[in-house]
ModelCIF file with pLDDT and N, C-alpha, C, O atoms, coordinates in Angstrom:
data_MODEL
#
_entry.id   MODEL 
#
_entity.id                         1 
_entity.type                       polymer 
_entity.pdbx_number_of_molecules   1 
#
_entity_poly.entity_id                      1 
_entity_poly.type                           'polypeptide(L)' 
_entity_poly.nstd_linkage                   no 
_entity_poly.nstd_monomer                   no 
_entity_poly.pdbx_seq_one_letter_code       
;(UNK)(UNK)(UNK)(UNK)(UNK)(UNK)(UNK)(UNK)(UNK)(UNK)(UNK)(UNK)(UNK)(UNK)(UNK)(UNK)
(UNK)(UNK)(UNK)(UNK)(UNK)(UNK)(UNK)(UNK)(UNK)(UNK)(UNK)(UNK)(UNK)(UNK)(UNK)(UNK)
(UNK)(UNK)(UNK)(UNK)(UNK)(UNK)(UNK)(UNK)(UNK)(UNK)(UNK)(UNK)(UNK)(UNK)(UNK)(UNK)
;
_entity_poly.pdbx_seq_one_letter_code_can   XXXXXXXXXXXXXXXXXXXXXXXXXXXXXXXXXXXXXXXXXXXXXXXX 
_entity_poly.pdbx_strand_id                 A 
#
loop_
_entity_poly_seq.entity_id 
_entity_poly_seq.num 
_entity_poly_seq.mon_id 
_entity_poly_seq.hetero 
1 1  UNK n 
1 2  UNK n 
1 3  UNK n 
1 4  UNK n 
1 5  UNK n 
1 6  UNK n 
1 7  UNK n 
1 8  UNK n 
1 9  UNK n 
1 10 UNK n 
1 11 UNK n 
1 12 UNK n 
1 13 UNK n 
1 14 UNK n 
1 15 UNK n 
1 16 UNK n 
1 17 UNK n 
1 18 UNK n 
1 19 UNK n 
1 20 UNK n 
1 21 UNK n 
1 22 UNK n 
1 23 UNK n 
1 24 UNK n 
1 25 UNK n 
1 26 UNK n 
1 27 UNK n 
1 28 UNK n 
1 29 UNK n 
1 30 UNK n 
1 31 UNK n 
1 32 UNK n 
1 33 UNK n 
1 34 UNK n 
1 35 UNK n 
1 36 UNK n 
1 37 UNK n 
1 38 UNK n 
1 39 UNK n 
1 40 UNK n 
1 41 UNK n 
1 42 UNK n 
1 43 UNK n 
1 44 UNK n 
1 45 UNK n 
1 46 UNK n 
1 47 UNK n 
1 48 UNK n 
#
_struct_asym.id          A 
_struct_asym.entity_id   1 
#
loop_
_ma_qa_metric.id 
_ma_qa_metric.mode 
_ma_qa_metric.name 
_ma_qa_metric.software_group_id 
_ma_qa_metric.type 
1 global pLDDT . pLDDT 
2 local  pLDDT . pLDDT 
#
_ma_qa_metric_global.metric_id      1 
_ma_qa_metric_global.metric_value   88.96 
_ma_qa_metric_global.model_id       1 
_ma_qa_metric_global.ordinal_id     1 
#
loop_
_ma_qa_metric_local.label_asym_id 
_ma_qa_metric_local.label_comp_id 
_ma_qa_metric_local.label_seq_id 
_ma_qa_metric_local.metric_id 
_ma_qa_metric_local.metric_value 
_ma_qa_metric_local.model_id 
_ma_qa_metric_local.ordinal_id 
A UNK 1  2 88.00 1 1  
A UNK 2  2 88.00 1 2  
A UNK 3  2 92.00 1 3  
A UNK 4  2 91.00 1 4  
A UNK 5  2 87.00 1 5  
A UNK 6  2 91.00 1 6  
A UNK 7  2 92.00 1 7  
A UNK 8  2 90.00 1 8  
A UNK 9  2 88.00 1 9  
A UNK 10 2 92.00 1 10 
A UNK 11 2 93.00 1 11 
A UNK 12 2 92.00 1 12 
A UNK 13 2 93.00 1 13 
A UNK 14 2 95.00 1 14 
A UNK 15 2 96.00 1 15 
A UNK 16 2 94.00 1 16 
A UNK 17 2 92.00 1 17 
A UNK 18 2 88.00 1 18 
A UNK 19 2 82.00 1 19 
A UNK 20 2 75.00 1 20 
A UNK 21 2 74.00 1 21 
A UNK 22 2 73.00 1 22 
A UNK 23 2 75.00 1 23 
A UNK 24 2 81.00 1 24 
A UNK 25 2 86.00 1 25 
A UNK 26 2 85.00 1 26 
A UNK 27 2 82.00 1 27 
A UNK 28 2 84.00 1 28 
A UNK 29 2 89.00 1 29 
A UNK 30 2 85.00 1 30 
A UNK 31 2 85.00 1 31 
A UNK 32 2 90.00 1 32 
A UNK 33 2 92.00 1 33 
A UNK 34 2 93.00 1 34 
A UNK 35 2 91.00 1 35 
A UNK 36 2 95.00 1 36 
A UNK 37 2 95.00 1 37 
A UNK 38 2 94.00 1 38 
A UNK 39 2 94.00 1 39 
A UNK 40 2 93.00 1 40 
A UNK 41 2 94.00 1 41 
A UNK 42 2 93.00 1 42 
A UNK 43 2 92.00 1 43 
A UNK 44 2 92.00 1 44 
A UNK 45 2 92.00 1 45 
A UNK 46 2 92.00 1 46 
A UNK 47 2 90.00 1 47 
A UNK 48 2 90.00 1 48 
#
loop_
_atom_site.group_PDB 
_atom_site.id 
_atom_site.type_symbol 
_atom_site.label_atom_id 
_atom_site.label_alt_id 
_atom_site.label_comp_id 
_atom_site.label_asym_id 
_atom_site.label_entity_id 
_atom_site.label_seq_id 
_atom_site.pdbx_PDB_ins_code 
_atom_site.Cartn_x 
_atom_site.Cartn_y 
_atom_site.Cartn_z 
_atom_site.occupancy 
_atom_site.B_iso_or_equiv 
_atom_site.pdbx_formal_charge 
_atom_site.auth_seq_id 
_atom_site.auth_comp_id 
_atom_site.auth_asym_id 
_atom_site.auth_atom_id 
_atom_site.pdbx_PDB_model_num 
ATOM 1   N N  . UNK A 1 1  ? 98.996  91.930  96.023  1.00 88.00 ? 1  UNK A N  1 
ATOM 2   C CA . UNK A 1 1  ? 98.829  91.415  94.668  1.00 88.00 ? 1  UNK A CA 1 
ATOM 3   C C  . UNK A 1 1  ? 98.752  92.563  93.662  1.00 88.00 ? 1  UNK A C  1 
ATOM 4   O O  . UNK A 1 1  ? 99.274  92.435  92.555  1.00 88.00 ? 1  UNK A O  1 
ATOM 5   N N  . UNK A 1 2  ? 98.284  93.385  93.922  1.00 88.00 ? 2  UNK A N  1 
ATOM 6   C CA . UNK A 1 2  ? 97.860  94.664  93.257  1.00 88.00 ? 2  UNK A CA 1 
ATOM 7   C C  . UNK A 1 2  ? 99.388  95.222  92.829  1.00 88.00 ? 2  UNK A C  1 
ATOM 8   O O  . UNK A 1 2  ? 99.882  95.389  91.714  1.00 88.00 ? 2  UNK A O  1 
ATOM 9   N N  . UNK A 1 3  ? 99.891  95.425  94.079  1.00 92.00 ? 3  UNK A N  1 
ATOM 10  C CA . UNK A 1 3  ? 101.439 95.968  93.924  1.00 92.00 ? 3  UNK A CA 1 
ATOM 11  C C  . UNK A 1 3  ? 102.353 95.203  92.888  1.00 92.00 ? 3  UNK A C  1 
ATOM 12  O O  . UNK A 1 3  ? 102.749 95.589  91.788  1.00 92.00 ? 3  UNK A O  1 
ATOM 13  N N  . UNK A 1 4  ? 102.549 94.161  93.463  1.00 91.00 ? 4  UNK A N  1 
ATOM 14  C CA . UNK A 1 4  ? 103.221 93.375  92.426  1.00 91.00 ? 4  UNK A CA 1 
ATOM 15  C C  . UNK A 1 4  ? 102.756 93.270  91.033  1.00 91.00 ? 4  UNK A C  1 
ATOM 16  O O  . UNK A 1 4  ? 103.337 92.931  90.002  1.00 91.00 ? 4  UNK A O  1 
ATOM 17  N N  . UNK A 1 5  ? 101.657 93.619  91.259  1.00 87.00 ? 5  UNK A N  1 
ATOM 18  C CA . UNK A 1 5  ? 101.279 93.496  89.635  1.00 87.00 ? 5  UNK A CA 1 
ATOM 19  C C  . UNK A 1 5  ? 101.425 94.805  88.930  1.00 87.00 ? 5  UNK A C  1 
ATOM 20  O O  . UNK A 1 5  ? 101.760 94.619  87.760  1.00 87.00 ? 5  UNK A O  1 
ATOM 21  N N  . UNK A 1 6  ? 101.260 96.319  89.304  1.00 91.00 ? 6  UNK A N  1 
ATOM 22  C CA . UNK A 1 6  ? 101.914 97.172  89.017  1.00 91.00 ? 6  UNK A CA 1 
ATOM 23  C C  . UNK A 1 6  ? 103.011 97.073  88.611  1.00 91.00 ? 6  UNK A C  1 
ATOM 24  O O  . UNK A 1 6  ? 103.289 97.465  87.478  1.00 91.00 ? 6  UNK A O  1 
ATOM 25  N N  . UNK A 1 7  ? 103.989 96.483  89.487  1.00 92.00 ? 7  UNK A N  1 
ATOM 26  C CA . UNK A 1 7  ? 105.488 96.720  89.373  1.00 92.00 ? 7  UNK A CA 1 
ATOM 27  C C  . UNK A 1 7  ? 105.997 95.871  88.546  1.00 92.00 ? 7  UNK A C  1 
ATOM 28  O O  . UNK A 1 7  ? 106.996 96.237  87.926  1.00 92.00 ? 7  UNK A O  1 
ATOM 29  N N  . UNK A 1 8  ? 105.404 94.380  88.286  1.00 90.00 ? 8  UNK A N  1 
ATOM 30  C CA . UNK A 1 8  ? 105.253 93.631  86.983  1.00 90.00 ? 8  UNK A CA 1 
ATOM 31  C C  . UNK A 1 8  ? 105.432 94.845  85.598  1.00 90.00 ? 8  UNK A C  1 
ATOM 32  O O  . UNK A 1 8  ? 106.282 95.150  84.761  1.00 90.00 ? 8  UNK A O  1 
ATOM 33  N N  . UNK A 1 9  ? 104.178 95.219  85.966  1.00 88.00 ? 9  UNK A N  1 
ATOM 34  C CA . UNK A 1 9  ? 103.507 95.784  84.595  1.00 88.00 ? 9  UNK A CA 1 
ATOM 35  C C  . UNK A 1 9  ? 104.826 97.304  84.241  1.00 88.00 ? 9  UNK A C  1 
ATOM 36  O O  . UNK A 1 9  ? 105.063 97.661  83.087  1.00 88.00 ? 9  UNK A O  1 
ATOM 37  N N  . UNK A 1 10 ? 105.290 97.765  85.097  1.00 92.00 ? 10 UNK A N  1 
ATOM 38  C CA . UNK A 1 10 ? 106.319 98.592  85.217  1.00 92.00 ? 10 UNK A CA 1 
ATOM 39  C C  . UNK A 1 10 ? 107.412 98.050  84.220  1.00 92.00 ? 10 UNK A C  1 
ATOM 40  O O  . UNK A 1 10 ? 107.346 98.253  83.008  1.00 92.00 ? 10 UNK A O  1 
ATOM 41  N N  . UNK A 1 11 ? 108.469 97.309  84.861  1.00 93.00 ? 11 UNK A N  1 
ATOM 42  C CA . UNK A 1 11 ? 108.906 96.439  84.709  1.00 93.00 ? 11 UNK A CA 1 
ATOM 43  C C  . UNK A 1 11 ? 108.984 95.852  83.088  1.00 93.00 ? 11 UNK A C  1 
ATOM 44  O O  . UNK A 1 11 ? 110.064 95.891  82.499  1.00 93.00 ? 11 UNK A O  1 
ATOM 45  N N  . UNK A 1 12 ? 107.734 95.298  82.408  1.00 92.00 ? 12 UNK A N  1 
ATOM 46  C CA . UNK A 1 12 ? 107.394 94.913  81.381  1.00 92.00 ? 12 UNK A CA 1 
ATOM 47  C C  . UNK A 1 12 ? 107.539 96.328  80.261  1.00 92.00 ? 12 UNK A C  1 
ATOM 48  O O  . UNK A 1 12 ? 107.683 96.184  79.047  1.00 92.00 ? 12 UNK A O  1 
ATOM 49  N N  . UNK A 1 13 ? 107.488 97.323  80.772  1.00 93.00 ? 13 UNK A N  1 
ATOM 50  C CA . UNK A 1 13 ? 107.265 98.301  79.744  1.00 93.00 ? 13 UNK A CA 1 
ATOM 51  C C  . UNK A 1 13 ? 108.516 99.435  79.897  1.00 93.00 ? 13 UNK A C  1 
ATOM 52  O O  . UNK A 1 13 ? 108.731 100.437 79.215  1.00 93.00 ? 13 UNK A O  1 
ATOM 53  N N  . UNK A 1 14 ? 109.237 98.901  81.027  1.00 95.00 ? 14 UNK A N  1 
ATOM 54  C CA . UNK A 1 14 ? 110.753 99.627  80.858  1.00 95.00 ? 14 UNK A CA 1 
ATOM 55  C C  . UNK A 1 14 ? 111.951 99.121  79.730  1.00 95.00 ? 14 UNK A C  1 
ATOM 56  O O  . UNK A 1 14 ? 112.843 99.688  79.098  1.00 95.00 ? 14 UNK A O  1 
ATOM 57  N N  . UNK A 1 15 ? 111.296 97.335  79.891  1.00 96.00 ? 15 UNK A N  1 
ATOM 58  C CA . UNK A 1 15 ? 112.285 96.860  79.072  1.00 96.00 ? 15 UNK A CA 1 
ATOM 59  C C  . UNK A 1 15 ? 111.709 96.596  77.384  1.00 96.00 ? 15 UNK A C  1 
ATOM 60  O O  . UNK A 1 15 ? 112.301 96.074  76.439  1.00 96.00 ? 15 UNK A O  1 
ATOM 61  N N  . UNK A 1 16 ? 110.381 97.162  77.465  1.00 94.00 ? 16 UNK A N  1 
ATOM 62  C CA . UNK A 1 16 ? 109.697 97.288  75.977  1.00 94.00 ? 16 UNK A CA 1 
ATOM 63  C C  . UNK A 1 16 ? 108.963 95.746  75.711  1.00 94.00 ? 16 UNK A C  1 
ATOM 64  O O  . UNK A 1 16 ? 108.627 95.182  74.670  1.00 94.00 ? 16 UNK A O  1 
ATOM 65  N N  . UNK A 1 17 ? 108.908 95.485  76.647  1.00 92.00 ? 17 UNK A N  1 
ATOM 66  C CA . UNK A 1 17 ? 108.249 93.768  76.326  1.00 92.00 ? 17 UNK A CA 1 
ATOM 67  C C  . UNK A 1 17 ? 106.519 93.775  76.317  1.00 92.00 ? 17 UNK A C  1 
ATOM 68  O O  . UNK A 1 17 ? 106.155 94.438  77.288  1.00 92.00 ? 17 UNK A O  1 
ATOM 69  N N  . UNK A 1 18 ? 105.556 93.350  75.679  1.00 88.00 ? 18 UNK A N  1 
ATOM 70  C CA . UNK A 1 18 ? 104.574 93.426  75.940  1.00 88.00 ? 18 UNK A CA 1 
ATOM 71  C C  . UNK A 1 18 ? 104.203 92.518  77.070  1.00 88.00 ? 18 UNK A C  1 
ATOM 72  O O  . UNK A 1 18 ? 104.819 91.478  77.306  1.00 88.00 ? 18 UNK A O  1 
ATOM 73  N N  . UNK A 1 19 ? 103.297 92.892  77.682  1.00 82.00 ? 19 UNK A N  1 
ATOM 74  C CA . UNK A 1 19 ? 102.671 92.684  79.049  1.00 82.00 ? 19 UNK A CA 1 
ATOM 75  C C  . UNK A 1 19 ? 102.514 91.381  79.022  1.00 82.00 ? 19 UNK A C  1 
ATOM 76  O O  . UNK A 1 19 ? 102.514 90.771  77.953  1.00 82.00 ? 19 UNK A O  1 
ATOM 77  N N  . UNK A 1 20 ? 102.328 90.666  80.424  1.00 75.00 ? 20 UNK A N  1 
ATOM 78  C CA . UNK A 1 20 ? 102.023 89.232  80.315  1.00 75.00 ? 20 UNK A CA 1 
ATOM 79  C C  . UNK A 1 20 ? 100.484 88.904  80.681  1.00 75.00 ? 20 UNK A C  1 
ATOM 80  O O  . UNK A 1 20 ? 100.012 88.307  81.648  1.00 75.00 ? 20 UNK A O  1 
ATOM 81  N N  . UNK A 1 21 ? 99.896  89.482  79.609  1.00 74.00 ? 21 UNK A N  1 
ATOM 82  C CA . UNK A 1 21 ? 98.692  89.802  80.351  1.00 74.00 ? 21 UNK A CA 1 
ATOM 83  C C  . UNK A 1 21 ? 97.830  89.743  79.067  1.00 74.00 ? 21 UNK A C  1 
ATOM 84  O O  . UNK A 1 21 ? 98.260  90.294  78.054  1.00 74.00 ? 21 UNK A O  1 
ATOM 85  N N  . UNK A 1 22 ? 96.523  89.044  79.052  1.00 73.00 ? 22 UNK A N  1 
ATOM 86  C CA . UNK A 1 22 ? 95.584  88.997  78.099  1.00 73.00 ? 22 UNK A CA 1 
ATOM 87  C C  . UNK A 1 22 ? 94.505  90.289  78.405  1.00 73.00 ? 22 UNK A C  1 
ATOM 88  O O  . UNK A 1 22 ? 94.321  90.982  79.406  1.00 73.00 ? 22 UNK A O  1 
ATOM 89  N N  . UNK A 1 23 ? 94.052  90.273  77.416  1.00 75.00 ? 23 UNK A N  1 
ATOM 90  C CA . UNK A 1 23 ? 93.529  91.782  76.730  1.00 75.00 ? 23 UNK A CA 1 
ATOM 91  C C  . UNK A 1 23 ? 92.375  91.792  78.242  1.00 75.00 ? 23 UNK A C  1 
ATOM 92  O O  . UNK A 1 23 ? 91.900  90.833  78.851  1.00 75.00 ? 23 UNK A O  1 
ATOM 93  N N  . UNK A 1 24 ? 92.223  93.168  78.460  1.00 81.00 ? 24 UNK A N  1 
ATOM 94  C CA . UNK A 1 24 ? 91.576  93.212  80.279  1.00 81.00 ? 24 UNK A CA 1 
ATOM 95  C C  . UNK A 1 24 ? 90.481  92.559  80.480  1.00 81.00 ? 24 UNK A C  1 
ATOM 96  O O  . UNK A 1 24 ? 90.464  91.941  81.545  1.00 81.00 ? 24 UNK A O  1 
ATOM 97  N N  . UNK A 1 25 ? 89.285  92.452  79.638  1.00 86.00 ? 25 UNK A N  1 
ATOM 98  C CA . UNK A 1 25 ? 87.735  91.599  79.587  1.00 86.00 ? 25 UNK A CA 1 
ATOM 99  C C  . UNK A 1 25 ? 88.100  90.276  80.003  1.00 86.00 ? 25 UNK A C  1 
ATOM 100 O O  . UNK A 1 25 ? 87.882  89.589  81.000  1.00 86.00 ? 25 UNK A O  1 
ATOM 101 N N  . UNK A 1 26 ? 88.829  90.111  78.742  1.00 85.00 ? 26 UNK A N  1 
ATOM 102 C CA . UNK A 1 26 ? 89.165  88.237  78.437  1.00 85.00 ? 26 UNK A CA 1 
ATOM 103 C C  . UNK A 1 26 ? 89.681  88.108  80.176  1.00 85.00 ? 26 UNK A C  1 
ATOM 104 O O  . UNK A 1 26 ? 89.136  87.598  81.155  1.00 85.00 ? 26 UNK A O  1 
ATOM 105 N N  . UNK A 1 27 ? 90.691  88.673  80.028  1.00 82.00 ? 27 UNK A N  1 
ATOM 106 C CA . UNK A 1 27 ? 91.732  88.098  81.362  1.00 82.00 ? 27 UNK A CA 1 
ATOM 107 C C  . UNK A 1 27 ? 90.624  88.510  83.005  1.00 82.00 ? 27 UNK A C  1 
ATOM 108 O O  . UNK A 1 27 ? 90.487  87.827  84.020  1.00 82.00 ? 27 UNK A O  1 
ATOM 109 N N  . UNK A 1 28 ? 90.274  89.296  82.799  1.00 84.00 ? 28 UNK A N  1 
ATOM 110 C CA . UNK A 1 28 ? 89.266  88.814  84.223  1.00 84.00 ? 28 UNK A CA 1 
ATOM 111 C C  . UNK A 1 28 ? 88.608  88.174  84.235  1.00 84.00 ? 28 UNK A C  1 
ATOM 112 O O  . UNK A 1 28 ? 88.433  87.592  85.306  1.00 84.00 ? 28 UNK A O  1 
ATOM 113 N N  . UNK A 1 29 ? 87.747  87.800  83.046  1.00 89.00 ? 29 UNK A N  1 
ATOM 114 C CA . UNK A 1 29 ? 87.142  86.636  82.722  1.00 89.00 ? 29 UNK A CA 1 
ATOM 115 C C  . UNK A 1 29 ? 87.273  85.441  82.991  1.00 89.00 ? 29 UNK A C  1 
ATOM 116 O O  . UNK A 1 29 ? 86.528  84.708  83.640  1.00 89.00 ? 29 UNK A O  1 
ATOM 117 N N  . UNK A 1 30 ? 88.709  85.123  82.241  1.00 85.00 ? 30 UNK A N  1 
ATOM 118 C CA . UNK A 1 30 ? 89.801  84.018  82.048  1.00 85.00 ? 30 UNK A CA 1 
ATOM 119 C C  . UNK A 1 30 ? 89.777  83.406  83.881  1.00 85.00 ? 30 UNK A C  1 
ATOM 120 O O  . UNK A 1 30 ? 89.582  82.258  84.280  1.00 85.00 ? 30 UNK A O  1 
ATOM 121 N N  . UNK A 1 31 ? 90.058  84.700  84.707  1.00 85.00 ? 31 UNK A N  1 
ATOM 122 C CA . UNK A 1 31 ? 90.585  84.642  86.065  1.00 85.00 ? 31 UNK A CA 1 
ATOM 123 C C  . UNK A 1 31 ? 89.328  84.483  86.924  1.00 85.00 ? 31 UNK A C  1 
ATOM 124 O O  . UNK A 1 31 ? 89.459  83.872  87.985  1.00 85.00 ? 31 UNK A O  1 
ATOM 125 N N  . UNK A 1 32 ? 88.260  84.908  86.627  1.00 90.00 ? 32 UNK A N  1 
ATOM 126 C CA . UNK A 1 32 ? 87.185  84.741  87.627  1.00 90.00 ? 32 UNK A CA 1 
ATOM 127 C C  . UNK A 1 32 ? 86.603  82.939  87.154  1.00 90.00 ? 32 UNK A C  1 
ATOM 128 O O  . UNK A 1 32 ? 86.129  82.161  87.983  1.00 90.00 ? 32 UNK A O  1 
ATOM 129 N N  . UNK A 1 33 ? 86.761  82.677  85.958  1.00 92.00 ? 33 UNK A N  1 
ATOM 130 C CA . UNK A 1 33 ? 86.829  81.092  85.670  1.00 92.00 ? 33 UNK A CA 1 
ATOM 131 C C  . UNK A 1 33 ? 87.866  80.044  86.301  1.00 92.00 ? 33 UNK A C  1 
ATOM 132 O O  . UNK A 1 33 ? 87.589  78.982  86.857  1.00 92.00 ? 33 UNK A O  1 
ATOM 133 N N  . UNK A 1 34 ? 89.198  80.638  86.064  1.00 93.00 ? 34 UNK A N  1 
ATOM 134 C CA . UNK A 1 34 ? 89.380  79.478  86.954  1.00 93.00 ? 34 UNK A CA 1 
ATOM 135 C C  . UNK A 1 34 ? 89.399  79.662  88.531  1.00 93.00 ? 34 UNK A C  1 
ATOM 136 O O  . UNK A 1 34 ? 89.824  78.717  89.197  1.00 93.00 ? 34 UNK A O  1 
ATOM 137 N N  . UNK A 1 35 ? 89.005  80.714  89.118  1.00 91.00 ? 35 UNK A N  1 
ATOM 138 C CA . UNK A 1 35 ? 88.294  80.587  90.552  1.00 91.00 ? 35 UNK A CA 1 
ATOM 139 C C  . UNK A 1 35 ? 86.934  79.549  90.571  1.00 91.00 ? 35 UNK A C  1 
ATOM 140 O O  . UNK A 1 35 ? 86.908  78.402  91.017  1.00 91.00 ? 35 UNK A O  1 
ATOM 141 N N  . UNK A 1 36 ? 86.164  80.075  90.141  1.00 95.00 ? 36 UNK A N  1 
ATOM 142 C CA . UNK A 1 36 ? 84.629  79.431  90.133  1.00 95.00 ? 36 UNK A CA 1 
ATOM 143 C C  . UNK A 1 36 ? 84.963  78.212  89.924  1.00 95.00 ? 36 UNK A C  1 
ATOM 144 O O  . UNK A 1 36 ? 84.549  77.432  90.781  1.00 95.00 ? 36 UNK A O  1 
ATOM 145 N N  . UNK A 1 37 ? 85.780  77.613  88.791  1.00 95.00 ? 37 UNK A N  1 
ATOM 146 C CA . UNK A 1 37 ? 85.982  76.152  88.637  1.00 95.00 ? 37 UNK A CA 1 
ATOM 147 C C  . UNK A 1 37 ? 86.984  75.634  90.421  1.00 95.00 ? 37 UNK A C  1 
ATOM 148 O O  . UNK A 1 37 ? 86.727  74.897  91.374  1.00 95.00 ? 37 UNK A O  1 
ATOM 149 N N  . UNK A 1 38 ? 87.829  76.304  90.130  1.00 94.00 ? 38 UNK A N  1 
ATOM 150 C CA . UNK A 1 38 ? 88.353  75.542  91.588  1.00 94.00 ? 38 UNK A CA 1 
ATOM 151 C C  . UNK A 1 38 ? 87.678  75.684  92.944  1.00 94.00 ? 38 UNK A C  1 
ATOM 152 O O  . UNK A 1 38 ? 87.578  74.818  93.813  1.00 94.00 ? 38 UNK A O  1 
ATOM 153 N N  . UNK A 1 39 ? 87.151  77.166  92.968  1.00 94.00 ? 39 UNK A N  1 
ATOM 154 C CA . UNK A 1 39 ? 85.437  77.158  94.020  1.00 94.00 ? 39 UNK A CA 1 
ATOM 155 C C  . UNK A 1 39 ? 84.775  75.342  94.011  1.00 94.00 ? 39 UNK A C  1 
ATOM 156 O O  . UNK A 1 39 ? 84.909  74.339  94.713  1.00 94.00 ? 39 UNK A O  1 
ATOM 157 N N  . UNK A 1 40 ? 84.033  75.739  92.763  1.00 93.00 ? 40 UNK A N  1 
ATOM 158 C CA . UNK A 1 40 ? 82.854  74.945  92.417  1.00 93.00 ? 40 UNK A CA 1 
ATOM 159 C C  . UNK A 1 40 ? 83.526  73.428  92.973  1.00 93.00 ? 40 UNK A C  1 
ATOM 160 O O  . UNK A 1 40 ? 82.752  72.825  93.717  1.00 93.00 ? 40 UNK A O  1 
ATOM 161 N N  . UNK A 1 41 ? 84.521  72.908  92.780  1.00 94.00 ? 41 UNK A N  1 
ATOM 162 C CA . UNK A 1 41 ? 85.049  71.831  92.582  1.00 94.00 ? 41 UNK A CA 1 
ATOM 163 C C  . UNK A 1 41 ? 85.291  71.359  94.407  1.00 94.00 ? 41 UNK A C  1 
ATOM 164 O O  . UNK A 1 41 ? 85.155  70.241  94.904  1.00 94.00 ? 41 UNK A O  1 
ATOM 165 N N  . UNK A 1 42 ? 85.630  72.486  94.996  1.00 93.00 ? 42 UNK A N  1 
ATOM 166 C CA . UNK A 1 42 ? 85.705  72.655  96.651  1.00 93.00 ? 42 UNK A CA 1 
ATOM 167 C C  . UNK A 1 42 ? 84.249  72.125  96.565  1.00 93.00 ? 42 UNK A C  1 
ATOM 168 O O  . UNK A 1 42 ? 84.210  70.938  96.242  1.00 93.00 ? 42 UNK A O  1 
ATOM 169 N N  . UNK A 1 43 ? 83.051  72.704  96.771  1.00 92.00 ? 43 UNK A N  1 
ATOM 170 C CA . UNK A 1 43 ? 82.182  72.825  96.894  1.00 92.00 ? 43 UNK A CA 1 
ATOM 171 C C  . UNK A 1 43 ? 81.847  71.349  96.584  1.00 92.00 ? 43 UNK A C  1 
ATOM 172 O O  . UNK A 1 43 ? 81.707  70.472  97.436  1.00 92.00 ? 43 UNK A O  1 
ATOM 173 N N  . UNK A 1 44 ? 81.762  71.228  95.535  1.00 92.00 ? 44 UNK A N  1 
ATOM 174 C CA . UNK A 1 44 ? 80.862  69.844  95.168  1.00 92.00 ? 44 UNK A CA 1 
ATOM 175 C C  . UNK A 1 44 ? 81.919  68.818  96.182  1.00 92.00 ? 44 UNK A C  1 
ATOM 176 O O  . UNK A 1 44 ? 81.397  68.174  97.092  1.00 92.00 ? 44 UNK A O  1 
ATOM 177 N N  . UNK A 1 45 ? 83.263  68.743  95.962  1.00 92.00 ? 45 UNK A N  1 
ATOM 178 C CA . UNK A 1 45 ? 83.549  67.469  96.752  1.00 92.00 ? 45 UNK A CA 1 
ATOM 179 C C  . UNK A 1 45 ? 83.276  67.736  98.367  1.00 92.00 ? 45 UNK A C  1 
ATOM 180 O O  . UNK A 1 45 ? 83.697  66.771  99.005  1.00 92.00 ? 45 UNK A O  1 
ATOM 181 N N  . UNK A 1 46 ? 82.813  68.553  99.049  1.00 92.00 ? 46 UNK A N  1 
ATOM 182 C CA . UNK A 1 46 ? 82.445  69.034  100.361 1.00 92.00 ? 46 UNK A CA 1 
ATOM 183 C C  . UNK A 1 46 ? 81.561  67.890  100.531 1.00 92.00 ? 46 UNK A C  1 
ATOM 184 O O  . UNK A 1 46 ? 81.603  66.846  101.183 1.00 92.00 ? 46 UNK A O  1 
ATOM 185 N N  . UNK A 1 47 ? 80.372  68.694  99.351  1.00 90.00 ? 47 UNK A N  1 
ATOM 186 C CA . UNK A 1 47 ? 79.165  68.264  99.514  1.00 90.00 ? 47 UNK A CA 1 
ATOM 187 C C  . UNK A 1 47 ? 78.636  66.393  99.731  1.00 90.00 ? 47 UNK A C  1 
ATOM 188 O O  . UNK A 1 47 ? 77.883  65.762  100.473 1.00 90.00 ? 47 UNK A O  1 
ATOM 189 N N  . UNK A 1 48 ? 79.842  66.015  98.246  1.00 90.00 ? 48 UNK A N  1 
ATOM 190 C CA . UNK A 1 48 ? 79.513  64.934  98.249  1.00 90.00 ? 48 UNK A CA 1 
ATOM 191 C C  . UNK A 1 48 ? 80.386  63.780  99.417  1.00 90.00 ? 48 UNK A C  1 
ATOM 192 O O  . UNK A 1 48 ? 80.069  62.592  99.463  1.00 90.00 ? 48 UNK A O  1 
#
């Protein structure tokens, strides 16, 4: 994942395009939310 996302990010800035990528805080943010929501959502229907 790492790789590909390098080579994304490569890629994006050979051909002058800005990144597909929200500003770094937001976007891990953004990304550790919708884990926890699709986590959480595992979780609760387990449970119930």
């Amino acid at each position: 994942a790492l790789l590909s996302g390098v080579l994304i990010g490569l890629v994006f800035k050979m051909v002058r395009l800005p990144i597909p990528a929200p500003p770094v805080l937001a976007g891990v943010v953004g990304i550790f939310g919708v884990w926890l929501g699709a986590y959480g959502l595992t979780f609760l229907m387990d449970k119930l």
